[in-house]
C-alpha atoms as a PDB file:
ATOM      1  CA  UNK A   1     -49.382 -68.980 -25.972  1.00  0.00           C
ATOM      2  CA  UNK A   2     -48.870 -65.895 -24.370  1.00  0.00           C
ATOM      3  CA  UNK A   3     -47.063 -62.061 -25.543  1.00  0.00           C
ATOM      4  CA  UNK A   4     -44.808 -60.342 -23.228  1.00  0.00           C
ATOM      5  CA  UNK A   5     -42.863 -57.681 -23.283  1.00  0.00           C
ATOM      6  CA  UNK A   6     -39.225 -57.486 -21.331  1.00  0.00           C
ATOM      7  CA  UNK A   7     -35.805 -57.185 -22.041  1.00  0.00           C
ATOM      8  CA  UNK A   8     -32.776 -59.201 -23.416  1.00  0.00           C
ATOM      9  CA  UNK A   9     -30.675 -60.200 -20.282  1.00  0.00           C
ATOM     10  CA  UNK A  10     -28.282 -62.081 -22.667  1.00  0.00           C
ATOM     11  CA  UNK A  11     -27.565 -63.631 -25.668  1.00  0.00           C
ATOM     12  CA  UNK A  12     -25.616 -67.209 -25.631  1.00  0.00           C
ATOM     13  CA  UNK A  13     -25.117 -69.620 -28.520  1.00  0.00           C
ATOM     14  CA  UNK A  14     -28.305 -68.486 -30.394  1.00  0.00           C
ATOM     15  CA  UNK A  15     -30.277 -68.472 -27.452  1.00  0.00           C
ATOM     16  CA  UNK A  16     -31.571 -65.240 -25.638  1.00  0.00           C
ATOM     17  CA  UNK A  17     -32.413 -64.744 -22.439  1.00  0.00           C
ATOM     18  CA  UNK A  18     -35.545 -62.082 -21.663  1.00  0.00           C
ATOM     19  CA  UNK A  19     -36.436 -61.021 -18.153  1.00  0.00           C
ATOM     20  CA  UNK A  20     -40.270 -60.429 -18.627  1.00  0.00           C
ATOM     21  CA  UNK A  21     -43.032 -60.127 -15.547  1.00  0.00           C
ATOM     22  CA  UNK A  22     -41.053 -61.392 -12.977  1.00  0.00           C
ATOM     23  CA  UNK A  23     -39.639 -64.066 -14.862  1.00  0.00           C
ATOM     24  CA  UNK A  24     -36.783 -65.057 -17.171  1.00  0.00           C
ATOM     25  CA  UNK A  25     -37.329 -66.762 -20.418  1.00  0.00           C
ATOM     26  CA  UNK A  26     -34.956 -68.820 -22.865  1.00  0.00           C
ATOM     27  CA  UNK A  27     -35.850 -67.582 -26.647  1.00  0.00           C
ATOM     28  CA  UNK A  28     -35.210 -68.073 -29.858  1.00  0.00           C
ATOM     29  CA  UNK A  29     -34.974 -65.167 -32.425  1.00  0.00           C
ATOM     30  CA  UNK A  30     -37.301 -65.744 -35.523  1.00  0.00           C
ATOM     31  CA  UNK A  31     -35.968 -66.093 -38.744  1.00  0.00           C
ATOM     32  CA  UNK A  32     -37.387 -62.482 -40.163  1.00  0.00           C
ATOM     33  CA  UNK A  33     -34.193 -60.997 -37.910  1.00  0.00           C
ATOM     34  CA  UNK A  34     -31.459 -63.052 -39.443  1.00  0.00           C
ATOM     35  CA  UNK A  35     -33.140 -62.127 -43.100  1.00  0.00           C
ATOM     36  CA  UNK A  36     -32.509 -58.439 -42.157  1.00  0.00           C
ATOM     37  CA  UNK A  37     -29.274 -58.905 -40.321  1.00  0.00           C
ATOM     38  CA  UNK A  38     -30.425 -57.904 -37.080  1.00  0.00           C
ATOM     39  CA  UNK A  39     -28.627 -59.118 -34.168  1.00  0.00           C
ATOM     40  CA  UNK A  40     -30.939 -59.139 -31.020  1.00  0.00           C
ATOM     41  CA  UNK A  41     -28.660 -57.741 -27.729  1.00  0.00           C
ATOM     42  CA  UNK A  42     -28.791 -57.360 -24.537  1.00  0.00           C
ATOM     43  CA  UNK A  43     -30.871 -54.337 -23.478  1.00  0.00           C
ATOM     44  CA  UNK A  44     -32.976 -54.883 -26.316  1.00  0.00           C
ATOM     45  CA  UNK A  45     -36.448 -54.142 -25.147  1.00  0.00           C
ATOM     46  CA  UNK A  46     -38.561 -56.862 -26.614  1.00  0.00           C
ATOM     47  CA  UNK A  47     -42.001 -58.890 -27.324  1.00  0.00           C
ATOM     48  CA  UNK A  48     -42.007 -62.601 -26.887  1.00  0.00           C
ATOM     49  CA  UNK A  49     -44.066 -65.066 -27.446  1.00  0.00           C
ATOM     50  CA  UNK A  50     -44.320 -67.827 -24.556  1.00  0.00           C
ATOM     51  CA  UNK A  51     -45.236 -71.426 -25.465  1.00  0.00           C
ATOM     52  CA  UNK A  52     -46.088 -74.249 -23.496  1.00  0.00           C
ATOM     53  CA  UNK A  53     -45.052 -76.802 -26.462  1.00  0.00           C
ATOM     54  CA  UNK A  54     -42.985 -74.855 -28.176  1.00  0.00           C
ATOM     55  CA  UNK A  55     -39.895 -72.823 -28.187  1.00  0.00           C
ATOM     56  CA  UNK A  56     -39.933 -69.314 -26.838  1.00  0.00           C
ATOM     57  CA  UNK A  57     -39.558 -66.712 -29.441  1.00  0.00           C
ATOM     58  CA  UNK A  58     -38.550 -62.990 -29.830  1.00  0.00           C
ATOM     59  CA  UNK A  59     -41.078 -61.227 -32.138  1.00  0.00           C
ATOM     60  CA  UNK A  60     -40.113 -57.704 -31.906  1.00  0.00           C
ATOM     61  CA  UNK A  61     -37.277 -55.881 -31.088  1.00  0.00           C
ATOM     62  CA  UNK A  62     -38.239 -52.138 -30.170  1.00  0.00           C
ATOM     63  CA  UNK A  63     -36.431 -48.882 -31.180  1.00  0.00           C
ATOM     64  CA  UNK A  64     -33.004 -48.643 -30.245  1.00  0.00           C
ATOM     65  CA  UNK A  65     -32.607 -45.237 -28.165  1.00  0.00           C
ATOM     66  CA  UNK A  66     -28.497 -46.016 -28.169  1.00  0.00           C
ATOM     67  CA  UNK A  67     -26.526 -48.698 -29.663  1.00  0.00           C
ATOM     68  CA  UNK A  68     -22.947 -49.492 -29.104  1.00  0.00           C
ATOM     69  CA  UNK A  69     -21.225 -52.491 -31.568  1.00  0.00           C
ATOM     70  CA  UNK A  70     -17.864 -52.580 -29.361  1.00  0.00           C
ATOM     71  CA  UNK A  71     -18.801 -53.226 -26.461  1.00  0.00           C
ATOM     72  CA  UNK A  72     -22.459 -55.026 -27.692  1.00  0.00           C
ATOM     73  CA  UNK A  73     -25.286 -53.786 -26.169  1.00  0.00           C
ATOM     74  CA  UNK A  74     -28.605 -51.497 -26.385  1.00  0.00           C
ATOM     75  CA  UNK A  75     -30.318 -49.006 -24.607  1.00  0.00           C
ATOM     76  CA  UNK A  76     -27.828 -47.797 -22.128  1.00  0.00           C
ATOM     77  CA  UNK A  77     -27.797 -44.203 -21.012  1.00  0.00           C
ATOM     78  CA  UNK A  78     -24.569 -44.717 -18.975  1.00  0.00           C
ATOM     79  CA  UNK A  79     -21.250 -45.595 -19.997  1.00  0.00           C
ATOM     80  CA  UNK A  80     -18.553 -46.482 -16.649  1.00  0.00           C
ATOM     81  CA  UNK A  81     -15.230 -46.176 -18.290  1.00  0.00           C
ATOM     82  CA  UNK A  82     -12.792 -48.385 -16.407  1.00  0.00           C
ATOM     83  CA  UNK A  83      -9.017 -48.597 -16.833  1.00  0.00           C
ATOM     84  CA  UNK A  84      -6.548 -49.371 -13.348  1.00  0.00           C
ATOM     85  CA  UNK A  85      -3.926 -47.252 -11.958  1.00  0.00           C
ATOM     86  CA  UNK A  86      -1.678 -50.260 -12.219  1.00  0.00           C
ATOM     87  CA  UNK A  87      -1.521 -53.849 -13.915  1.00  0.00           C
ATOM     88  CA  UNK A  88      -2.336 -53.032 -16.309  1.00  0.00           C
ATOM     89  CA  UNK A  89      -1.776 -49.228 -16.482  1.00  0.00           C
ATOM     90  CA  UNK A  90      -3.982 -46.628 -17.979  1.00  0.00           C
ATOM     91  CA  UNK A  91      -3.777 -46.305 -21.801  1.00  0.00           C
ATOM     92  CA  UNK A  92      -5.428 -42.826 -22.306  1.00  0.00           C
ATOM     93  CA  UNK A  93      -6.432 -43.447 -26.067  1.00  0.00           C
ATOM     94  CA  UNK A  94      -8.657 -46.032 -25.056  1.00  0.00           C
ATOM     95  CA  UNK A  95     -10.289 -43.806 -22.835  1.00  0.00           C
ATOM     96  CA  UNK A  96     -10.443 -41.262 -25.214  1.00  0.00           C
ATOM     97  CA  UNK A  97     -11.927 -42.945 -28.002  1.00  0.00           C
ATOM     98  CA  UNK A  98     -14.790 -44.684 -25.589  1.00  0.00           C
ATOM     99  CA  UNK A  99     -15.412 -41.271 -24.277  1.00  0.00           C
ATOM    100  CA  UNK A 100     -16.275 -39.673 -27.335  1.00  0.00           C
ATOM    101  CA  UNK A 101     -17.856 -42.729 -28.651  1.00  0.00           C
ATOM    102  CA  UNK A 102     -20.389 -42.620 -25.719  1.00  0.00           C
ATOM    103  CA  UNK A 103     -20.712 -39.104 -26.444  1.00  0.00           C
ATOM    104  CA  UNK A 104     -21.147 -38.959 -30.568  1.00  0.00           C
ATOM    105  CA  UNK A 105     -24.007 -41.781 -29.399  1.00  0.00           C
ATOM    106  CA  UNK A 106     -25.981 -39.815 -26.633  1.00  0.00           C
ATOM    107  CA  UNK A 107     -24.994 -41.957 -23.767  1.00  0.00           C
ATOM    108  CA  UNK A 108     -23.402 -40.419 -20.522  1.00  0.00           C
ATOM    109  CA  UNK A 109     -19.474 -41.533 -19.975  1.00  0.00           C
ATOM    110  CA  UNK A 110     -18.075 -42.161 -16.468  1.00  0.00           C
ATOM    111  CA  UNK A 111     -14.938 -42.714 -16.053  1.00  0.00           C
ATOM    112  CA  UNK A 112     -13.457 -44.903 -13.278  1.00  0.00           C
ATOM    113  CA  UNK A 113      -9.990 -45.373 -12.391  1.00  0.00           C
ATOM    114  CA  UNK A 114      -9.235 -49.054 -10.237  1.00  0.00           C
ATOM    115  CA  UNK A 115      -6.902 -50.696  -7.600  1.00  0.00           C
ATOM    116  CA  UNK A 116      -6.157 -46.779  -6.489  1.00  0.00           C
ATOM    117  CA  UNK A 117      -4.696 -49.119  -3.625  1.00  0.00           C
ATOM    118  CA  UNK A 118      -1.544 -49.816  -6.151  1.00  0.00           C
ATOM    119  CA  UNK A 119      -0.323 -46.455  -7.533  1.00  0.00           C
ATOM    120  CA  UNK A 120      -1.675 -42.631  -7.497  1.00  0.00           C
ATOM    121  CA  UNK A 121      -4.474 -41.718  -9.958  1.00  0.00           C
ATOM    122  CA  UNK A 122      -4.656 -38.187  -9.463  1.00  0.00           C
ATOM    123  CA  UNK A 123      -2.982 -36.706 -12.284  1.00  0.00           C
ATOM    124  CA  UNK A 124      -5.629 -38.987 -14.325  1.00  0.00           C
ATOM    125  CA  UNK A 125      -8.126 -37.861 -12.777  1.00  0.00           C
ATOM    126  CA  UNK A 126      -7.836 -34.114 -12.930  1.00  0.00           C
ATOM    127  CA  UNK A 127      -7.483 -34.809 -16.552  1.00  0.00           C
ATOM    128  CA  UNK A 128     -11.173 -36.581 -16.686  1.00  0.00           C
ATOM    129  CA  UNK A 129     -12.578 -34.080 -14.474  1.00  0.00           C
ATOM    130  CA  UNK A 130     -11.100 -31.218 -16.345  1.00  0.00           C
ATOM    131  CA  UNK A 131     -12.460 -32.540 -19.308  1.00  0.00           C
ATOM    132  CA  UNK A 132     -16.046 -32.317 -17.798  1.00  0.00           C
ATOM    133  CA  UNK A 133     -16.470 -36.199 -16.717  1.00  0.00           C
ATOM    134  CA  UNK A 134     -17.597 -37.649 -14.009  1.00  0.00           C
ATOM    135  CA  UNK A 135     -14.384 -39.593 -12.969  1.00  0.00           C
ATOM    136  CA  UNK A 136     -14.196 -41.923  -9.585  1.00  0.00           C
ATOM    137  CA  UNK A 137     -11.399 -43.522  -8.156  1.00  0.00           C
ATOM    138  CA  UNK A 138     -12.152 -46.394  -6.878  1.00  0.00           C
ATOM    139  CA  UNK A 139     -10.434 -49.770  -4.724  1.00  0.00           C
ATOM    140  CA  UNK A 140     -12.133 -52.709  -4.572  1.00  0.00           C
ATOM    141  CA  UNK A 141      -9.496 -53.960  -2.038  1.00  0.00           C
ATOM    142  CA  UNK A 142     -10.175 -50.948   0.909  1.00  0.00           C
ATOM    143  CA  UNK A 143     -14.017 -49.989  -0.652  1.00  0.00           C
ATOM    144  CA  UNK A 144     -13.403 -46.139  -1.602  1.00  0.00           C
ATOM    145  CA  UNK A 145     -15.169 -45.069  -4.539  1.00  0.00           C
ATOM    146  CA  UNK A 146     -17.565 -48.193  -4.567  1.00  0.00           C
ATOM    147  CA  UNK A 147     -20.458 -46.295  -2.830  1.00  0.00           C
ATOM    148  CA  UNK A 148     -19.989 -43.917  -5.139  1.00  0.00           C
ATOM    149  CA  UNK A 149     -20.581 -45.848  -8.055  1.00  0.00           C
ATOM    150  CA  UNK A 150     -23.169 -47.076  -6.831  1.00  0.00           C
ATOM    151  CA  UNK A 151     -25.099 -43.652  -6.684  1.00  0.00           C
ATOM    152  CA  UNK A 152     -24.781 -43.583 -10.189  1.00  0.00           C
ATOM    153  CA  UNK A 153     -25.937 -47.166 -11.153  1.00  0.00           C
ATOM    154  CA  UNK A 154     -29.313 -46.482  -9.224  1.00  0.00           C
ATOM    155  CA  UNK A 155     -31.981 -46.765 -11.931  1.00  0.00           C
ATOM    156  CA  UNK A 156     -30.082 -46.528 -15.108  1.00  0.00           C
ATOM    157  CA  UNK A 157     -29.471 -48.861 -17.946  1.00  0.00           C
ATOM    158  CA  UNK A 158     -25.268 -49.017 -17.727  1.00  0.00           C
ATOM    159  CA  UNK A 159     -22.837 -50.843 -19.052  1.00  0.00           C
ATOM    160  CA  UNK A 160     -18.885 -51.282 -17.710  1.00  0.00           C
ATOM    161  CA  UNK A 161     -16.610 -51.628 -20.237  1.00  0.00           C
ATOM    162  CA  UNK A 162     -12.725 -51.128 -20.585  1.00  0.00           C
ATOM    163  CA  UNK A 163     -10.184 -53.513 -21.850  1.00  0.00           C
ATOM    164  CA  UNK A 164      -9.195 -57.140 -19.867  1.00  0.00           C
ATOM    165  CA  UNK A 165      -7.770 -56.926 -16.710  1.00  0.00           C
ATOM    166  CA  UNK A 166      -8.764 -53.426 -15.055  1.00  0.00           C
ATOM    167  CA  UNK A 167     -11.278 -55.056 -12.957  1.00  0.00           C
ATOM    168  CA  UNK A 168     -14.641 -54.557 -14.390  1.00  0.00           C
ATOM    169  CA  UNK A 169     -16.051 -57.964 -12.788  1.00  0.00           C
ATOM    170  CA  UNK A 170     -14.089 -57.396  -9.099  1.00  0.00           C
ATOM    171  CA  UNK A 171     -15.534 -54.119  -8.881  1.00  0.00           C
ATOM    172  CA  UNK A 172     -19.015 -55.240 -10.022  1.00  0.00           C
ATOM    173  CA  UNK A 173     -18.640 -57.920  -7.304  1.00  0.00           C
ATOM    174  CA  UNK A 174     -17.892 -55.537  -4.436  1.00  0.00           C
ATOM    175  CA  UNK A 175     -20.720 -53.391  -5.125  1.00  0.00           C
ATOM    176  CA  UNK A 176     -22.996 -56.422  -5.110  1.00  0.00           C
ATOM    177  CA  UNK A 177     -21.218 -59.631  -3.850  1.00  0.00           C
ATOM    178  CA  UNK A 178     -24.306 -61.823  -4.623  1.00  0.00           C
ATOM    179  CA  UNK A 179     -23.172 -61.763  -8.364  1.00  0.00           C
ATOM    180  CA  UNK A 180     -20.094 -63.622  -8.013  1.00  0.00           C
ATOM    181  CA  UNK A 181     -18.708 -63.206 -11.485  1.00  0.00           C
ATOM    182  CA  UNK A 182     -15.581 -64.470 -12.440  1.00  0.00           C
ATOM    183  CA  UNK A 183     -12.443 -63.104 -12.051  1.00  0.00           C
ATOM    184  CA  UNK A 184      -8.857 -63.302 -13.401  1.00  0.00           C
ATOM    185  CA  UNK A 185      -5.560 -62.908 -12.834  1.00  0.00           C
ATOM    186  CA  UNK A 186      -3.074 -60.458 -15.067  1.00  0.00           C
ATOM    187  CA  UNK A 187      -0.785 -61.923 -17.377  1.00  0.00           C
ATOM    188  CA  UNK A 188       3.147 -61.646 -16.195  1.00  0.00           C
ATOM    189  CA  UNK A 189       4.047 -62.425 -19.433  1.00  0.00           C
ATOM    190  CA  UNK A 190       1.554 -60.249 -21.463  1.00  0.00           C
ATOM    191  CA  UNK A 191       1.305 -57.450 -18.766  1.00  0.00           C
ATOM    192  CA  UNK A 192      -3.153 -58.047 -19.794  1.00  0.00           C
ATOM    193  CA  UNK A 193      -5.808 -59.666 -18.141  1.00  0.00           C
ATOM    194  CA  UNK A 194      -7.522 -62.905 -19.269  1.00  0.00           C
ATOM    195  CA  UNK A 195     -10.762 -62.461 -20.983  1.00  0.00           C
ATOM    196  CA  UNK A 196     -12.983 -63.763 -18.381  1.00  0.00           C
ATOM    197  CA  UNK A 197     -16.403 -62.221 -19.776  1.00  0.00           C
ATOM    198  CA  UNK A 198     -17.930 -63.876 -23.075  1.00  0.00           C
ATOM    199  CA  UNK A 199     -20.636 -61.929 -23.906  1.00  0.00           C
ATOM    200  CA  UNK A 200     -22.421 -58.668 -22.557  1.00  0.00           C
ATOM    201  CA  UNK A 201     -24.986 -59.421 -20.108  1.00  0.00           C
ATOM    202  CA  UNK A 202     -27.202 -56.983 -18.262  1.00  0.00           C
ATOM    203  CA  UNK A 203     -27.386 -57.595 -13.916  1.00  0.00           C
ATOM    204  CA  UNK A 204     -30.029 -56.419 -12.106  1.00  0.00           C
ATOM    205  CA  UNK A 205     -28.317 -53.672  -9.839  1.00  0.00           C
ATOM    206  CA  UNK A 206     -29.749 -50.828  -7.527  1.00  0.00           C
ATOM    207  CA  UNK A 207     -33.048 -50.483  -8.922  1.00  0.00           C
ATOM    208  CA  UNK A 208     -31.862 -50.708 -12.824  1.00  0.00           C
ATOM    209  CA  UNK A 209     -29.284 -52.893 -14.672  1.00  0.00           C
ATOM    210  CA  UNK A 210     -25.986 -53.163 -15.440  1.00  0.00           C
ATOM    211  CA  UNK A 211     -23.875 -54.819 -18.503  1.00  0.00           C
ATOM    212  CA  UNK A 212     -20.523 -56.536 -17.932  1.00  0.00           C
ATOM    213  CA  UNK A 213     -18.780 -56.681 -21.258  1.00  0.00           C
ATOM    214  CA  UNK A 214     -16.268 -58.504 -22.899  1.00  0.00           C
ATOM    215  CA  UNK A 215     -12.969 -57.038 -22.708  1.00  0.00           C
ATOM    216  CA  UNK A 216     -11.260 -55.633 -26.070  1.00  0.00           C
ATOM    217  CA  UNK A 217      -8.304 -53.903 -27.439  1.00  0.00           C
ATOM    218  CA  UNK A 218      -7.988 -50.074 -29.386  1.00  0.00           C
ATOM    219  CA  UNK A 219      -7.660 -51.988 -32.266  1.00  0.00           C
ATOM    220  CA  UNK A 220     -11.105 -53.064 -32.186  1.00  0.00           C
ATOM    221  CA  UNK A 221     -12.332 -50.328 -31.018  1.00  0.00           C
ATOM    222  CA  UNK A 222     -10.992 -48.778 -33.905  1.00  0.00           C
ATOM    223  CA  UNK A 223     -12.197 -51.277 -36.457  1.00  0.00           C
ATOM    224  CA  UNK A 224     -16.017 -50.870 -35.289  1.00  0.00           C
ATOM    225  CA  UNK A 225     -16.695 -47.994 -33.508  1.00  0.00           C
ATOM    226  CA  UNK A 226     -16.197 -45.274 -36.298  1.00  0.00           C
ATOM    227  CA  UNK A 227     -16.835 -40.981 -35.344  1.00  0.00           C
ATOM    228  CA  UNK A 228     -16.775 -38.936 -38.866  1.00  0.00           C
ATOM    229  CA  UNK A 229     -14.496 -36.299 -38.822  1.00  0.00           C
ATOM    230  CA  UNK A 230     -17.050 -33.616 -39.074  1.00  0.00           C
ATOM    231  CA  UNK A 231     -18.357 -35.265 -35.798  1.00  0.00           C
ATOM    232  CA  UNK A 232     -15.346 -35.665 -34.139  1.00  0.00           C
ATOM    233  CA  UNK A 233     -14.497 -32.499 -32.283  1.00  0.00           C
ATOM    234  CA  UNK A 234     -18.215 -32.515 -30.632  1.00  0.00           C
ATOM    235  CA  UNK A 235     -17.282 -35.638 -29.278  1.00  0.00           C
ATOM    236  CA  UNK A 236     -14.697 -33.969 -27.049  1.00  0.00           C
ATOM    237  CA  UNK A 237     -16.707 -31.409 -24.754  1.00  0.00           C
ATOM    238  CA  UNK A 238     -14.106 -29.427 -23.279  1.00  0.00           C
ATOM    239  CA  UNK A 239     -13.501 -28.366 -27.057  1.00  0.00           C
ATOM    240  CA  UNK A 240     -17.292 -26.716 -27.559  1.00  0.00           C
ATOM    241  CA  UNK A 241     -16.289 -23.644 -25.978  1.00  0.00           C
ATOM    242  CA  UNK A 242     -13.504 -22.909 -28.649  1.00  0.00           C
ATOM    243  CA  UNK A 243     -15.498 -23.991 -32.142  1.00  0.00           C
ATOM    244  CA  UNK A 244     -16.205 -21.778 -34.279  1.00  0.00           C
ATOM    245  CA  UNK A 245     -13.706 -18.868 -33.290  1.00  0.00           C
ATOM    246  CA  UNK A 246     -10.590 -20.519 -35.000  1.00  0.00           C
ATOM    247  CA  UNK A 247      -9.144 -18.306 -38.259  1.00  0.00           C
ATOM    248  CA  UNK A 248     -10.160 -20.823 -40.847  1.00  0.00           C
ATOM    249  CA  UNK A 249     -13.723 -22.599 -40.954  1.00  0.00           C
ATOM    250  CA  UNK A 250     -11.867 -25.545 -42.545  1.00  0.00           C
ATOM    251  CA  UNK A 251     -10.034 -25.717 -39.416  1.00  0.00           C
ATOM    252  CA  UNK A 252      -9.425 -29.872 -37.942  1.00  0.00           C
ATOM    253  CA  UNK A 253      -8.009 -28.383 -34.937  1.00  0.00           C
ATOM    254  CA  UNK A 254      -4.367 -30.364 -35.142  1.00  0.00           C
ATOM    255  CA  UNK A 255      -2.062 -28.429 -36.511  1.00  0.00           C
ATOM    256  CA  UNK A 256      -3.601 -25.471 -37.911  1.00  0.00           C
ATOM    257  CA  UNK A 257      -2.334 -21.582 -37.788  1.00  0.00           C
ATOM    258  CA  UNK A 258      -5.094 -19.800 -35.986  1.00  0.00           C
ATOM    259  CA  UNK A 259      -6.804 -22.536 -33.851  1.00  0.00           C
ATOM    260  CA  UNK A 260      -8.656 -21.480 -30.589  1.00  0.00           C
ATOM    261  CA  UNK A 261      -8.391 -25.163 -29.489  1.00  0.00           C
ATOM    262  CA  UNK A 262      -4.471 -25.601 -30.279  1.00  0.00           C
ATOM    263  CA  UNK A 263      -4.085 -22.436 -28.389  1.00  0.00           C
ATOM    264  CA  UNK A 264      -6.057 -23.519 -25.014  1.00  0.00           C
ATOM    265  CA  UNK A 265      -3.963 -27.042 -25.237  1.00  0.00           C
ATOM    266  CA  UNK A 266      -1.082 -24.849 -25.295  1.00  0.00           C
ATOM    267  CA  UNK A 267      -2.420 -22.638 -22.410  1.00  0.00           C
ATOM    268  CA  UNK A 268      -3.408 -25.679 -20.699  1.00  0.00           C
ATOM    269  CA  UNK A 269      -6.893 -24.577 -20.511  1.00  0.00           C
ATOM    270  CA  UNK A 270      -7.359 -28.151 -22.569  1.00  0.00           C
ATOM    271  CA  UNK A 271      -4.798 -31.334 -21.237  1.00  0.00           C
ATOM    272  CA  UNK A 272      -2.406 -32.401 -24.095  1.00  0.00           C
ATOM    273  CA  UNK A 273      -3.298 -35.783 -23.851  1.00  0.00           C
ATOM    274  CA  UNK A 274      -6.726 -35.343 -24.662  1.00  0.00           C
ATOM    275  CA  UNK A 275      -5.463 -33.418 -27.701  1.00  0.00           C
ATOM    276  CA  UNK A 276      -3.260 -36.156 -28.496  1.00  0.00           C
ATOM    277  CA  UNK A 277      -5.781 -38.642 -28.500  1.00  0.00           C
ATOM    278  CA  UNK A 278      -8.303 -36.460 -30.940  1.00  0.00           C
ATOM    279  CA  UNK A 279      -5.520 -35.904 -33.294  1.00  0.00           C
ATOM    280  CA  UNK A 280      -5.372 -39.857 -33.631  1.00  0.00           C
ATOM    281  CA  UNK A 281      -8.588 -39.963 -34.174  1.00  0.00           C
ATOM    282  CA  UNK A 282      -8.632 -37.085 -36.525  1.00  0.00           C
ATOM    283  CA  UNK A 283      -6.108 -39.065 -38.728  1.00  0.00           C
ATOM    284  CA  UNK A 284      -7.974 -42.391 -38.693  1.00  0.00           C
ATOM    285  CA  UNK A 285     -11.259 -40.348 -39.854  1.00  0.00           C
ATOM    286  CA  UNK A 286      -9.732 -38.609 -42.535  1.00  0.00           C
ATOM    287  CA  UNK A 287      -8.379 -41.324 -43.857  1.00  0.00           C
ATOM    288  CA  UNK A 288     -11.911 -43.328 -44.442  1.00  0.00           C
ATOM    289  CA  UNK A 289     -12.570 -43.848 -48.268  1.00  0.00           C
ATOM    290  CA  UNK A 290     -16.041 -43.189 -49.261  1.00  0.00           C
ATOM    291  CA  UNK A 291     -16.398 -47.458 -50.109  1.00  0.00           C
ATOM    292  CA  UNK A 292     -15.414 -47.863 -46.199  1.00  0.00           C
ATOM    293  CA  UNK A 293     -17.911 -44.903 -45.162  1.00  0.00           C
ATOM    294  CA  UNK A 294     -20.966 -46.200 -47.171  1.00  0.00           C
ATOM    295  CA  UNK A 295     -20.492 -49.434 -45.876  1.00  0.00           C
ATOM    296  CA  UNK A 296     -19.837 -48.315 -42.285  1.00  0.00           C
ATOM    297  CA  UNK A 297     -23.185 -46.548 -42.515  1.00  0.00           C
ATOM    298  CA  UNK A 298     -24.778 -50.110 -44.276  1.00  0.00           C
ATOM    299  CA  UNK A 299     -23.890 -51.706 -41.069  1.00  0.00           C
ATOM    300  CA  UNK A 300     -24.951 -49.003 -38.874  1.00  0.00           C
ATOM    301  CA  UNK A 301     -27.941 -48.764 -40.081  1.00  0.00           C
ATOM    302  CA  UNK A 302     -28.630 -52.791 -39.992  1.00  0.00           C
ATOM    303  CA  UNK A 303     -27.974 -52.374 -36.506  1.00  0.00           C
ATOM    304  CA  UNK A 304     -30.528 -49.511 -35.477  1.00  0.00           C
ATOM    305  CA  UNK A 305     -33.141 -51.025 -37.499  1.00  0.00           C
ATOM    306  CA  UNK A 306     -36.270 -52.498 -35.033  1.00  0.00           C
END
């Protein structure tokens, strides 16, 4: 028996998957992680155990330095952010709410805009850049933007995530076509992609890796990835300028007399829509019961434990 150390690749049907000195290993989790409701993921650094007549087994899972529940995965320190210009079109609050997310959790959001080749991002993107993103436009189908991206994969720990159908695995093929993921079609009668990615898994990709992740609705999104209201408006950057000089310290910065924010939305210092999307958000965190918060932080906490 030997102990290495490496990291979770992926996670299928109770089996994980650990790239570890040069070589990838199929393990099973031990029993003391299902007892404290751990869920091994990929990114997870880890120590296994190798056996010759034995299964392989995951001993230790290491200290989390980020966590995300929707999409699943560890240890990322960039976010890519993808929605298309076109089939199917942007929806902003899913942006929104993955943006802060990333940013409540520590983790760097990029947002990318695909098929540029089928309508004009622009607007969109002045809205990400004025915000304080990095925001690429990219086309799979004539190359712009992929370089780009690239740049910004090289030797970090990312993850792509959006919901089905913007393109996550085409784009991930044209900046490396020896992954050949699969790809699908939109929907005519849905106006969505197909689901063609099960689970996260981590690719190696210029000099660090990179997680394709299942695709997922707001609604999900909404359901497990949770920012508390007092949080909230430090999950939107282009409001930290503005906080603290409103006329009430009780301020929620919606509709409130007096708000600095309100008035650079209004100004247009601040885009609407990103306004719009907080005040969404504001609503769904005020209206967490203290039964739904403790057990939001039960699970949480489950989930960051090594």
């Amino acid at each position: 028996m030997s102990k290495l150390e490496g990291i979770i690749l992926k996670g299928i049907g109770g089996f994980y998957y650990v790239e570890a000195a040069g070589e990838v290993y199929e393990c099973k989790a031990r029993g003391v992680f299902r007892k404290t409701r751990i869920k091994p993921l990929a990114g997870d650094r880890v120590e296994i155990s190798v056996n010759e007549n034995a299964e392989n087994t995951i001993d230790v899972i290491k200290e989390r330095k980020s966590l995300m529940l929707r999409p699943p995965v560890a240890n990322i320190d960039r976010l890519f952010i993808v929605a298309s210009a076109k089939e199917p079109n942007p929806v902003l609050l899913i942006i929104d709410r993955l943006t802060a997310i990333a940013v409540n959790r520590g983790i760097e959001p990029i947002v990318v805009f695909t098929k540029t080749d089928l309508a004009d991002i622009s607007g969109y993107v002045d809205v990400y850049r004025k915000a304080g993103f990095k925001t690429i436009a990219v086309s799979s189908v004539t190359g712009e933007g992929v370089e780009l991206i690239k740049a910004e994969l090289k030797n970090h720990i990312s993850a792509f995530c959006g919901n089905s159908g913007v393109g996550k695995s085409t784009l991930l093929n044209a900046i490396d076509p020896s992954l050949g993921l699969k790809t699908a079609e939109i929907s005519d009668k849905l106006g969505r992609g197909r689901h063609t990615t099960r689970e996260s898994e981590l690719f190696k990709v210029e000099g660090g890796y990179v997680a394709d992740t299942p695709g997922f609705s707001s609604l999900e999104l909404e359901e497990t990835e949770i920012i508390l209201k007092d949080e909230l408006p430090h999950a939107f950057p282009e409001f930290e300028e503005y906080l603290g000089e409103c006329k009430f310290t009780s301020c929620l910065h919606v509709k409130d007399k007096g708000c600095r924010i309100i008035e650079a939305v209004e100004s247009g210092d601040i885009p609407k829509s990103r306004h719009e999307s907080y005040c969404v958000m504001m609503e769904q965190a005020k209206e967490i019961k203290e039964w739904e918060l403790n057990k939001l932080k039960n699970k949480s906490n489950e989930n960051l434990r090594r």
